[in-house]
Protein backbone atom coordinates (compact mmCIF):
# COMPACT_ATOMS: atom_id res chain seq x y z
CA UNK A 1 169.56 -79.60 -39.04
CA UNK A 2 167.00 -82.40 -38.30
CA UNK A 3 168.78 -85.82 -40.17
CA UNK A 4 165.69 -85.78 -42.73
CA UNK A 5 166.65 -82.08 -43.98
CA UNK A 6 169.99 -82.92 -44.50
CA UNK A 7 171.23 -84.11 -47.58
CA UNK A 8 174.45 -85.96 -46.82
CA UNK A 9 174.66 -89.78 -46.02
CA UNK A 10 175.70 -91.61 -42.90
CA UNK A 11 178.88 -93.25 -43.56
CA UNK A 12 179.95 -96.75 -42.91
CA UNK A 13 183.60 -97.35 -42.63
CA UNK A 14 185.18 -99.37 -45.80
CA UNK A 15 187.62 -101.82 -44.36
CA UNK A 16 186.08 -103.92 -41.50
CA UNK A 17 187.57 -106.47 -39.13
CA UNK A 18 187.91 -110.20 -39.83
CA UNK A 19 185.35 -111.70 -38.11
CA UNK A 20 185.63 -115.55 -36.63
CA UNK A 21 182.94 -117.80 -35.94
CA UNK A 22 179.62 -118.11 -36.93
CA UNK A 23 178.19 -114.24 -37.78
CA UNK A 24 174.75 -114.49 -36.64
CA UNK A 25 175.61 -115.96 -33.64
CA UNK A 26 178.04 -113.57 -33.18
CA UNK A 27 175.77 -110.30 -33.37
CA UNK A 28 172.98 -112.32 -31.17
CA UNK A 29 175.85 -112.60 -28.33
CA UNK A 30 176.59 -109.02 -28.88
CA UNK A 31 172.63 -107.90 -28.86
CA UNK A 32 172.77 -109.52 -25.49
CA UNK A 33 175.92 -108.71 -23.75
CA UNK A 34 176.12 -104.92 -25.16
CA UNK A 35 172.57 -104.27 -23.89
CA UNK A 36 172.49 -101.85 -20.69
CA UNK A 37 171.08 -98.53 -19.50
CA UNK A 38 172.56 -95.14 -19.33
CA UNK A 39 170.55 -92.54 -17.13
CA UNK A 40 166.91 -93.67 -18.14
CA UNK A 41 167.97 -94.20 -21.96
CA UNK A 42 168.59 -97.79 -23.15
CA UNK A 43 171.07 -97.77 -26.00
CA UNK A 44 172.11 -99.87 -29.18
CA UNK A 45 174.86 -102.25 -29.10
CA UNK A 46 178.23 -100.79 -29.50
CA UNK A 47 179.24 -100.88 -33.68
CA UNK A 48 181.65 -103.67 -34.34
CA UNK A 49 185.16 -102.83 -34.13
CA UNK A 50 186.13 -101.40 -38.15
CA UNK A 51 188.95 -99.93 -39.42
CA UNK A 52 188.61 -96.67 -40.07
CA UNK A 53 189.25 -95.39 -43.85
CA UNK A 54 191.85 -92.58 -43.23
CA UNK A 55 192.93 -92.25 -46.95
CA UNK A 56 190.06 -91.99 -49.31
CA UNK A 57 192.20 -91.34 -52.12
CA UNK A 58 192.00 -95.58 -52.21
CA UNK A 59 188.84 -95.71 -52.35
CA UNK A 60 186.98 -96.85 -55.73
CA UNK A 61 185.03 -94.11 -58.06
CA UNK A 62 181.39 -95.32 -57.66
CA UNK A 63 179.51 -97.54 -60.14
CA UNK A 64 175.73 -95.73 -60.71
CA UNK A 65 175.86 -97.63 -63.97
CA UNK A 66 172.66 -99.88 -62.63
CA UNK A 67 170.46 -96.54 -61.75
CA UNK A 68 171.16 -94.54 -64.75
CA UNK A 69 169.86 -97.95 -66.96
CA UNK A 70 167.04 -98.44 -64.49
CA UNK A 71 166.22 -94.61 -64.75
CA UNK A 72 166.07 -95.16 -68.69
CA UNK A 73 164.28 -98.27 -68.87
CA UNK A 74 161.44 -96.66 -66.64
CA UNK A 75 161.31 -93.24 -67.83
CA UNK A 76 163.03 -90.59 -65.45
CA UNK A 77 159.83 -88.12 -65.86
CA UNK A 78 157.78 -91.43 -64.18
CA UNK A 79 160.65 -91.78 -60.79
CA UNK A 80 161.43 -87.85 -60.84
CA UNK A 81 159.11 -85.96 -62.59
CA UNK A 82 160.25 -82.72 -62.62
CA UNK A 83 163.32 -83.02 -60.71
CA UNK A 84 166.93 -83.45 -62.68
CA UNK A 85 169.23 -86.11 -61.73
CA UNK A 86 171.78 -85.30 -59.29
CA UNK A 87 175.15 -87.69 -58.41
CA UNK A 88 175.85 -87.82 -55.22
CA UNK A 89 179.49 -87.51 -55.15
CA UNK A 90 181.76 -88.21 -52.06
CA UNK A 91 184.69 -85.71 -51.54
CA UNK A 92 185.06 -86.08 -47.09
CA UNK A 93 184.00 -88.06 -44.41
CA UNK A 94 183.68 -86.91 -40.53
CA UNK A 95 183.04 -83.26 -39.29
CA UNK A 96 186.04 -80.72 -38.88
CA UNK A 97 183.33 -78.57 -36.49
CA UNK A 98 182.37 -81.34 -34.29
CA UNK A 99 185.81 -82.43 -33.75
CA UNK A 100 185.93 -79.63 -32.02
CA UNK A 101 182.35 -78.67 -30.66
CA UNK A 102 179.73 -81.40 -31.14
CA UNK A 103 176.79 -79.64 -31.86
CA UNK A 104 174.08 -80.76 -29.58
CA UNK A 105 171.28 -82.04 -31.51
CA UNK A 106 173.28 -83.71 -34.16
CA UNK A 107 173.57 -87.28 -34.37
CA UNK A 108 176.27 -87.75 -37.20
CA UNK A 109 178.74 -89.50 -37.44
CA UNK A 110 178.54 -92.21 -34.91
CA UNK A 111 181.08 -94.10 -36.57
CA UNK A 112 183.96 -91.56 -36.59
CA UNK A 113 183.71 -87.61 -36.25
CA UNK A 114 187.37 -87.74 -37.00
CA UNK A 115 187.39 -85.31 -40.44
CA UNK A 116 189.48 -86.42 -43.47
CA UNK A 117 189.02 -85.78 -47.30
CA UNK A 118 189.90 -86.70 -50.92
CA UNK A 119 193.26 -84.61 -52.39
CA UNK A 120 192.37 -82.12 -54.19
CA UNK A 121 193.48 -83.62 -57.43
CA UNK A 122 191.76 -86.96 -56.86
CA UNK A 123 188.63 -84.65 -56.19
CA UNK A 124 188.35 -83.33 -59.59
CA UNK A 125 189.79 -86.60 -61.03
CA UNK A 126 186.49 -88.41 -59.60
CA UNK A 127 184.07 -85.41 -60.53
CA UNK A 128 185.22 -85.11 -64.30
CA UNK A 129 184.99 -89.13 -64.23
CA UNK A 130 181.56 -89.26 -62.99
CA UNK A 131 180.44 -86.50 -65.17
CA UNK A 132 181.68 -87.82 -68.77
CA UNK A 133 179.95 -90.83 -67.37
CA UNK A 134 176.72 -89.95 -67.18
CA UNK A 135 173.99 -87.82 -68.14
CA UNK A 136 173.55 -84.85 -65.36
CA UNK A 137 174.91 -81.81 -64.76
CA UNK A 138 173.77 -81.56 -61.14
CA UNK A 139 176.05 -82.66 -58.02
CA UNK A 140 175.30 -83.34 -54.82
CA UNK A 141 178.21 -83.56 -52.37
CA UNK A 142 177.18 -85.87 -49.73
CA UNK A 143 179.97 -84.44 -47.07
CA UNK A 144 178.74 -83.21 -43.98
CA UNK A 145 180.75 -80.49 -44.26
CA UNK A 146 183.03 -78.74 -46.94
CA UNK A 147 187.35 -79.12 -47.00
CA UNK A 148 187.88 -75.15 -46.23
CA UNK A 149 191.29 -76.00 -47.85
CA UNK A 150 189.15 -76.83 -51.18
CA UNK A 151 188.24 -73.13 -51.27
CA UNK A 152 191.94 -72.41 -52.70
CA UNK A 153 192.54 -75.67 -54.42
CA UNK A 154 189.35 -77.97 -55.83
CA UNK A 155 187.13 -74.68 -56.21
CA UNK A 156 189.30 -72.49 -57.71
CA UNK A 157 190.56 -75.36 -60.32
CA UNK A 158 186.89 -76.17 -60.72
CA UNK A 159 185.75 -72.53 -61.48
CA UNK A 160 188.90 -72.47 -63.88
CA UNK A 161 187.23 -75.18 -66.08
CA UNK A 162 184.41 -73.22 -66.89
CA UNK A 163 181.70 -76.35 -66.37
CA UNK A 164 178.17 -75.86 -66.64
CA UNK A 165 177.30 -77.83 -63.47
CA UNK A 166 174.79 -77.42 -60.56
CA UNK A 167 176.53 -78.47 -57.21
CA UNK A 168 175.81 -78.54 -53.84
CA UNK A 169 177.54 -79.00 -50.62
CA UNK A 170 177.07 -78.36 -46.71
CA UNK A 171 179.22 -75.58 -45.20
CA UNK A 172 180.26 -73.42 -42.64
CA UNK A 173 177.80 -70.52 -41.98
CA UNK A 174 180.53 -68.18 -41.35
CA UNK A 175 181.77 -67.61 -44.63
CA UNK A 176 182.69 -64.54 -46.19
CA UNK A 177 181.89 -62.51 -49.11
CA UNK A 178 184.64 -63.34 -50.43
CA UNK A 179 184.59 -67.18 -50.25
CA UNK A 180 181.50 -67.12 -51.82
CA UNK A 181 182.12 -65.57 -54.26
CA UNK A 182 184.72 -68.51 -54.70
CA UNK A 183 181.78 -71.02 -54.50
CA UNK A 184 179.85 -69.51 -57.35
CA UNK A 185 182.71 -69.37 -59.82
CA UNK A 186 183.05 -73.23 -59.45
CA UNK A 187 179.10 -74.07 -59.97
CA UNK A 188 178.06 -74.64 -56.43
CA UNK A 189 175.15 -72.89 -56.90
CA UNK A 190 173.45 -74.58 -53.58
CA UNK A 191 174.66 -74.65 -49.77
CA UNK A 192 173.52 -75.96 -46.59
CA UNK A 193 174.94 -73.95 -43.93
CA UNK A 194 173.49 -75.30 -40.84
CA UNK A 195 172.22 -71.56 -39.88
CA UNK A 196 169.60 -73.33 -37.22
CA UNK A 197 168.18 -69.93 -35.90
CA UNK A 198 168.40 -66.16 -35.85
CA UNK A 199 169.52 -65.82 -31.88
CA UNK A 200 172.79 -66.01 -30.88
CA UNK A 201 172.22 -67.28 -27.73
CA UNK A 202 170.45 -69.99 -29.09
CA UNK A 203 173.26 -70.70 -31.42
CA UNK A 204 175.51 -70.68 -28.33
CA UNK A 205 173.32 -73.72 -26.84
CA UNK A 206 173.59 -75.39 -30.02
CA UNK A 207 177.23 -75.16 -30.04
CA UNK A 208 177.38 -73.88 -33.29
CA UNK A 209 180.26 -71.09 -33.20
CA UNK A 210 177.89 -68.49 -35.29
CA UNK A 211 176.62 -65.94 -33.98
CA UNK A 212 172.95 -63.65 -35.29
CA UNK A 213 174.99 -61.35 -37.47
CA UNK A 214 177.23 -64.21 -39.31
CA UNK A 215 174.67 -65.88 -40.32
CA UNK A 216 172.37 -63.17 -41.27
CA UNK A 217 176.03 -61.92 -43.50
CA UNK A 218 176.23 -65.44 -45.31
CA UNK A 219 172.45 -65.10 -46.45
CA UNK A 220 173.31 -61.49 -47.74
CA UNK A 221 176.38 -62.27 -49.66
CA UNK A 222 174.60 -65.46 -50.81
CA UNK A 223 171.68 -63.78 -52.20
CA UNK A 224 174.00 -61.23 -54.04
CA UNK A 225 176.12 -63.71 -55.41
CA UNK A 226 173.18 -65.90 -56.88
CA UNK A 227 174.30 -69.03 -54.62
CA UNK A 228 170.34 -70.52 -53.36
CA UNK A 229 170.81 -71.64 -49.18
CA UNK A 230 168.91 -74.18 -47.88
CA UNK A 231 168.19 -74.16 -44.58
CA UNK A 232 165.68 -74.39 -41.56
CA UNK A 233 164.76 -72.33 -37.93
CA UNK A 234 164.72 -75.03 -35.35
CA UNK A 235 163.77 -74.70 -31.41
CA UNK A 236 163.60 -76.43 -28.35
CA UNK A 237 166.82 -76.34 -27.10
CA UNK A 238 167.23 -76.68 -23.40
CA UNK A 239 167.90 -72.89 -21.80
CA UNK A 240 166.10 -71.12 -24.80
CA UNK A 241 163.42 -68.46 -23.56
CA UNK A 242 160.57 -66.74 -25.12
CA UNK A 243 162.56 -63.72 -25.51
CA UNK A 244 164.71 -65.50 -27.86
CA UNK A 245 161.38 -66.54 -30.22
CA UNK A 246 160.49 -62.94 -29.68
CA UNK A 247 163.82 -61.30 -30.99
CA UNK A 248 163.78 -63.86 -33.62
CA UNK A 249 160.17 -62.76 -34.85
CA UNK A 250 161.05 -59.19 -34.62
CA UNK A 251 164.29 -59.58 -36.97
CA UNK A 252 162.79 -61.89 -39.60
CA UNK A 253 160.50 -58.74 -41.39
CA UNK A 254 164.39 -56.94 -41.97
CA UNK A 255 165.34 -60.39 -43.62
CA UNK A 256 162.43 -60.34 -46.07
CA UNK A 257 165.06 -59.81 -49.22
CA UNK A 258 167.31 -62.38 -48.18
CA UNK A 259 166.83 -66.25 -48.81
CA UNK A 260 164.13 -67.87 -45.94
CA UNK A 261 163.87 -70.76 -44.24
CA UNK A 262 162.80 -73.99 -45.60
CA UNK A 263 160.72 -74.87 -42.64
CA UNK A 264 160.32 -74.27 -38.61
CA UNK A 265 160.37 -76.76 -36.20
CA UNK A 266 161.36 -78.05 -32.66
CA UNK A 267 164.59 -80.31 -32.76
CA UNK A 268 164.43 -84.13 -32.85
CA UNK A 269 166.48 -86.25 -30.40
CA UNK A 270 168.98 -88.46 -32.29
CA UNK A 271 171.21 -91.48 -31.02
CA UNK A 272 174.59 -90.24 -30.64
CA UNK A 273 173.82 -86.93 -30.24
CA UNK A 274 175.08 -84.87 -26.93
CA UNK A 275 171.29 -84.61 -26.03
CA UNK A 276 170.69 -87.95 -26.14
CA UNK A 277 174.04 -89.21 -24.86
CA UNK A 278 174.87 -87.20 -21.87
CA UNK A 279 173.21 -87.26 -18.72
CA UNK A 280 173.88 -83.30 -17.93
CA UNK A 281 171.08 -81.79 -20.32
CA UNK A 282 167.92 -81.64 -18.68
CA UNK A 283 166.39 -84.09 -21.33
CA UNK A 284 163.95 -87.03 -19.95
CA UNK A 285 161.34 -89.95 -20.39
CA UNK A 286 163.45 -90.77 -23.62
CA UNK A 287 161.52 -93.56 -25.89
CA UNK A 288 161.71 -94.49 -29.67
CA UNK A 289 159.43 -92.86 -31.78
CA UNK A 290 156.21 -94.03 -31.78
CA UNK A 291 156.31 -94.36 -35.73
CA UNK A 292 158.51 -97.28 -35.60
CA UNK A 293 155.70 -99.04 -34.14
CA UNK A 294 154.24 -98.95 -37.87
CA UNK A 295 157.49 -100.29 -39.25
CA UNK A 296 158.95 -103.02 -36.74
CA UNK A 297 157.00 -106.19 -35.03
CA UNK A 298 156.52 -105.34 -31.05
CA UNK A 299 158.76 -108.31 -30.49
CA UNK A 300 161.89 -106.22 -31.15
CA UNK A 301 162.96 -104.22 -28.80
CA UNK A 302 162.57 -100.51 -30.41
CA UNK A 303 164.54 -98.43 -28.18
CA UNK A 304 167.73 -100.90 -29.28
CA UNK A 305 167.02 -99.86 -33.07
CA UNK A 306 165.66 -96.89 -32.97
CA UNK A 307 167.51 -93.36 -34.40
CA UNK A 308 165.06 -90.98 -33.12
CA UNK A 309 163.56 -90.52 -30.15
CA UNK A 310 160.67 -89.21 -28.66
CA UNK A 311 161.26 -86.76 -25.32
CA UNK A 312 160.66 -84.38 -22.54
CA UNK A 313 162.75 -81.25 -22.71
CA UNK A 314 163.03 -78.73 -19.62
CA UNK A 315 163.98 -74.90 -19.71
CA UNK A 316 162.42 -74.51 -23.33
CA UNK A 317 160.57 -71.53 -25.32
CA UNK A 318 156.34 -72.09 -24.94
CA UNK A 319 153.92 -73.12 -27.61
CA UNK A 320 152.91 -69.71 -28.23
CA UNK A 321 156.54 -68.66 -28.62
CA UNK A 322 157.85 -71.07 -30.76
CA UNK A 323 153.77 -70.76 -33.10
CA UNK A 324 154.77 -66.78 -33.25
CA UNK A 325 157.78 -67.79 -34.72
CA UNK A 326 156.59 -70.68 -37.12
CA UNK A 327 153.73 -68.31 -38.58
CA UNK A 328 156.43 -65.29 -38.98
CA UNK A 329 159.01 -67.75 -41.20
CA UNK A 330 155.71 -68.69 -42.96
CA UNK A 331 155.08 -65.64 -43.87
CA UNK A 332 158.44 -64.91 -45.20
CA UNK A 333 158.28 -67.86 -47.12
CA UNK A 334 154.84 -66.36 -48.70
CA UNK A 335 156.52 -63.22 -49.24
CA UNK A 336 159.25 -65.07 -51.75
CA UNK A 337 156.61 -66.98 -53.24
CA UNK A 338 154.53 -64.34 -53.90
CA UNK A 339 157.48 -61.44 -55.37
CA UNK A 340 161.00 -61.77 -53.82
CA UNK A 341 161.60 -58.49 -51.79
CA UNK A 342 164.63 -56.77 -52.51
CA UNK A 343 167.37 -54.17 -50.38
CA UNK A 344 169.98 -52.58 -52.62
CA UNK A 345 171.79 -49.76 -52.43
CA UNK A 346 173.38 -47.77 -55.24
CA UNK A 347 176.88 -46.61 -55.25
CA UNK A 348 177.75 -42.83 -57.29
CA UNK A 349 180.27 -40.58 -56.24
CA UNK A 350 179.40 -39.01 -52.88
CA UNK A 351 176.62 -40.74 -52.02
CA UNK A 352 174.93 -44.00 -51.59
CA UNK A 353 171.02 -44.67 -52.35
CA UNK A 354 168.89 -47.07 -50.76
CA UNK A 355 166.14 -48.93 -52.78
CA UNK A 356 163.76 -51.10 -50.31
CA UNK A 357 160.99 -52.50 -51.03
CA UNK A 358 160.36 -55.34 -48.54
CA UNK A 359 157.02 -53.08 -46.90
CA UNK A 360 154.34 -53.14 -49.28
CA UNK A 361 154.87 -48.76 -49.93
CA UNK A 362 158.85 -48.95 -51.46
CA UNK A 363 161.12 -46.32 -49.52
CA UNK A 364 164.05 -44.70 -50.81
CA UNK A 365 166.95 -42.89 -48.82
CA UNK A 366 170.06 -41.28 -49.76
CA UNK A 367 173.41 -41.68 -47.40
CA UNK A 368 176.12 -38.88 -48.54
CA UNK A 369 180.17 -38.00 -47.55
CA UNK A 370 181.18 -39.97 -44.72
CA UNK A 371 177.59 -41.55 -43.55
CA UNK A 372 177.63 -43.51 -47.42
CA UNK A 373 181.00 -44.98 -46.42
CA UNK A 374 180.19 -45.89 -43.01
CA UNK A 375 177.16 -47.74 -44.39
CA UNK A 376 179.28 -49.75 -46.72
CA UNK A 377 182.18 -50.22 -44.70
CA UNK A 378 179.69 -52.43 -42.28
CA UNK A 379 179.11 -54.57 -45.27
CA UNK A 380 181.14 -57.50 -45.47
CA UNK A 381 181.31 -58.05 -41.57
CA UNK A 382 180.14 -56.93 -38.49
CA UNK A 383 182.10 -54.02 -36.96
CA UNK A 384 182.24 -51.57 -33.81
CA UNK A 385 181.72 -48.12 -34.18
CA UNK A 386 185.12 -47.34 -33.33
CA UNK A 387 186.47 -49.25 -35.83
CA UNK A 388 184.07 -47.48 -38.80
CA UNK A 389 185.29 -44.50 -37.38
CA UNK A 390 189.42 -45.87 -37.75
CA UNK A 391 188.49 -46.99 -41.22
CA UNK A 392 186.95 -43.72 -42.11
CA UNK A 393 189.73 -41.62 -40.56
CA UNK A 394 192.15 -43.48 -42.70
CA UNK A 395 190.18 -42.30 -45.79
CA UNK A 396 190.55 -38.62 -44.34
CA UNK A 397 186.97 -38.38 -42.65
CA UNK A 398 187.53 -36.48 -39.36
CA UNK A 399 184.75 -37.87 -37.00
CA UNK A 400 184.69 -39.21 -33.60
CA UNK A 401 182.63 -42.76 -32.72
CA UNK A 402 180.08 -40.53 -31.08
CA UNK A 403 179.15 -39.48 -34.64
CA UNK A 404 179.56 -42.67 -35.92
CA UNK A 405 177.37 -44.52 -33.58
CA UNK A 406 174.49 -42.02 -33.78
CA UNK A 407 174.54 -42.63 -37.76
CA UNK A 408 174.67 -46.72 -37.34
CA UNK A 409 172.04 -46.53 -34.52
CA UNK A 410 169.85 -44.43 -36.79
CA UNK A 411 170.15 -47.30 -39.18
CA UNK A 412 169.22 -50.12 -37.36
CA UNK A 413 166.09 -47.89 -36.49
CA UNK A 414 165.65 -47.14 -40.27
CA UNK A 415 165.52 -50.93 -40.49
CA UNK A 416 168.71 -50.92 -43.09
CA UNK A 417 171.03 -52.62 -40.84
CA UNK A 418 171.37 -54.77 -37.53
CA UNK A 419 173.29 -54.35 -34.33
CA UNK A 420 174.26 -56.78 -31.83
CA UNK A 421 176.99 -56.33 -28.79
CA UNK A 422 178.11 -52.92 -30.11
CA UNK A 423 178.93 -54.68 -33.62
CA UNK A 424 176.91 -53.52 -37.18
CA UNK A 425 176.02 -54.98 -39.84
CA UNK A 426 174.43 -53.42 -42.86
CA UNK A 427 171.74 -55.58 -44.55
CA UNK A 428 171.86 -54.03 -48.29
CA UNK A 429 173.15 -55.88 -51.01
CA UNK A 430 174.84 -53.68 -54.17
CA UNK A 431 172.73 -53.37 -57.15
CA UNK A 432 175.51 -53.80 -59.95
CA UNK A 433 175.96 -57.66 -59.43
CA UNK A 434 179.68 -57.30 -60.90
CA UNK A 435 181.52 -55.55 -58.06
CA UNK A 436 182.89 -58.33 -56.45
């Protein structure tokens, strides 16, 4: 997501290197000797040589003795108004995704992608400290990205202590019902899950390793499980086409029940970033924004301090495009504000009844035998045909994938689920909000 959305902080390492000599003079030599060109882009000095914190188990608990008294002495209705107070709360440094596949747009961590986190004990150690501390009940993990390995440790011994706490965290958009469900026993109540768009062939330009149908699953199972997401549509990306904005704008009126985006907009170029960093993407007359002309004196040179950049992108989605698709997640937005559309289905024995009312005229339907079991059996991920028709076989439904497909196609014309590369995935969430 665009650096402002995000909620996380840019680390700085903890242990630096001596330095010798006098230190202004130092970073003036460095200013001038580290200042060069790569293809058309001028770029900041190289970060001093730090040690990199490996073990943050070492590191101190944090002191926000200093806010909380400030907060009091001014009033916290006068610096928040209505908002509560939220800790930020450090559990991991780095990215365990962009180890592996930088995501192009994103400009974090510039001083070490290389993913580590707290133990789990030391985790909950620091959390129960900071919370007998002071006076909030709201977290706000400042991780790029969450520990999966917390999902069977820190969470579950988190959800076992029964605290009435508000947290948030950024995650993985491919998580299942299951692990969500996970989330919402320990509190975390908010995720950022870097969804990004509805097109999976966007998604594959952004290097995200998500695909349409995962993400559209993790707003599903969020909504059923109560957990809010927070999260935007961007565009812009280098090889998109309008047919991509189109699909997009098509899908979103299906999606009306689920959670919607925050906002729409095209991406911004960051330092560090893939876009900005390597010469391949068609990506040119690169400058600093022309905002920081507002906040620095013209005798600095702005393109050496600068984090985001102005540019020229080629192969990208028109104005009308990417407008169709603005005004259709503002509408969806509308929609929530307005009354919250829902998709359910109801579950009795031998059939399955669908209650939508995301049109403005409610519509009801009723799936029975094998055609309510293939509809739930596409539920919790995306599958073939075939294997609906393996899965119903084994609960003695003799059918061939012919049949099947004909019933998932009708669907997906019905509106009631979503197809992509053969794979389906039902969009109905279960009424009795105790099932899983």
């Amino acid at each position: 997501m665009p650096a402002a959305s995000r909620r996380g902080v840019r680390h700085q390492p903890a242990q630096t290197a001596p330095c010798r000599g006098h230190p202004l003079r130092q970073t003036r030599s460095a200013l001038r000797s580290h200042r060069h060109h790569q293809h058309d882009r001028q770029l900041a000095p190289a970060p001093r040589t730090a040690l990199m914190t490996h073990d943050l188990d070492r590191l101190p608990i944090p002191d926000y003795g200093d806010y909380f008294a400030a907060l009091e002495r001014h009033g916290q209705a006068t610096i928040l108004g209505d908002e509560p107070v939220k800790l930020p709360v450090e559990f991991a440094r780095g990215c365990w995704w962009g180890q592996k596949h930088h995501c192009t747009f994103c400009g974090l961590n510039a001083l070490g992608m290389g993913y580590r986190s707290k133990s789990p004990g030391r985790a909950m150690s620091e959390l129960s400290t900071l919370l007998s501390a002071y006076p909030t009940v709201h977290v706000e993990a400042v991780d790029n990205i969450l520990d999966m390995s917390y999902l069977s440790s820190f969470c579950t011994e988190l959800a076992d202590r029964r605290w009435d706490i508000h947290v948030f965290f950024e995650v993985k958009a491919n998580l299942t019902r299951e692990q969500l469900a996970v989330l919402r026993r320990a509190g975390i109540l908010t995720i950022q899950p870097g969804i990004e768009s509805l097109s999976t062939h966007v998604l594959k330009l952004m290097r995200k390793g998500s695909t349409k149908l995962l993400n559209i699953r993790l707003l599903k199972w969020a909504r059923y499980h109560g957990i809010r997401v927070a999260w935007n549509l961007l565009a812009g990306f280098p090889g998109e086409t309008d047919e991509d904005y189109r699909e997009q704008v098509e899908l979103i009126p299906l999606l009306h029940h689920l959670f919607p985006p925050d906002g729409c907009s095209r991406l911004w170029l960051e330092r560090f970033s893939p876009y900005f960093t390597d010469p391949s993407f068609p990506i040119s007359d690169v400058r600093p924004r022309s905002s920081y002309r507002h906040i620095y004196p013209d005798s600095l040179d702005h393109s050496q301090i600068a984090y985001f950049f102005d540019y020229t992108a080629k192969g990208i989605g028109s104005d009308e495009a990417f407008g169709a698709l603005s005004s259709a997640a503002r509408r969806w937005r509308q929609r929530w504000a307005e009354h919250r559309p829902s998709l359910i289905y109801q579950r009795v024995p031998g059939r399955l009844v669908l209650v939508d009312t995301r049109a403005e005229q409610p519509r009801r339907a009723v799936l029975t035998g094998w055609q309510a079991e293939a509809y739930e059996l596409c539920g919790d991920r995306p599958h073939s045909a075939d294997r609906i028709r393996a899965g119903l076989e084994s609960a003695g439904h003799r059918v061939t994938t012919a049949e099947v497909g004909a019933l998932l196609d009708q669907c997906c014309r019905s509106g009631v689920m979503v197809s992509e590369d053969g794979h389906y995935l039902s969009l109905a969430i279960p009424e009795n909000p105790g099932w899983w």
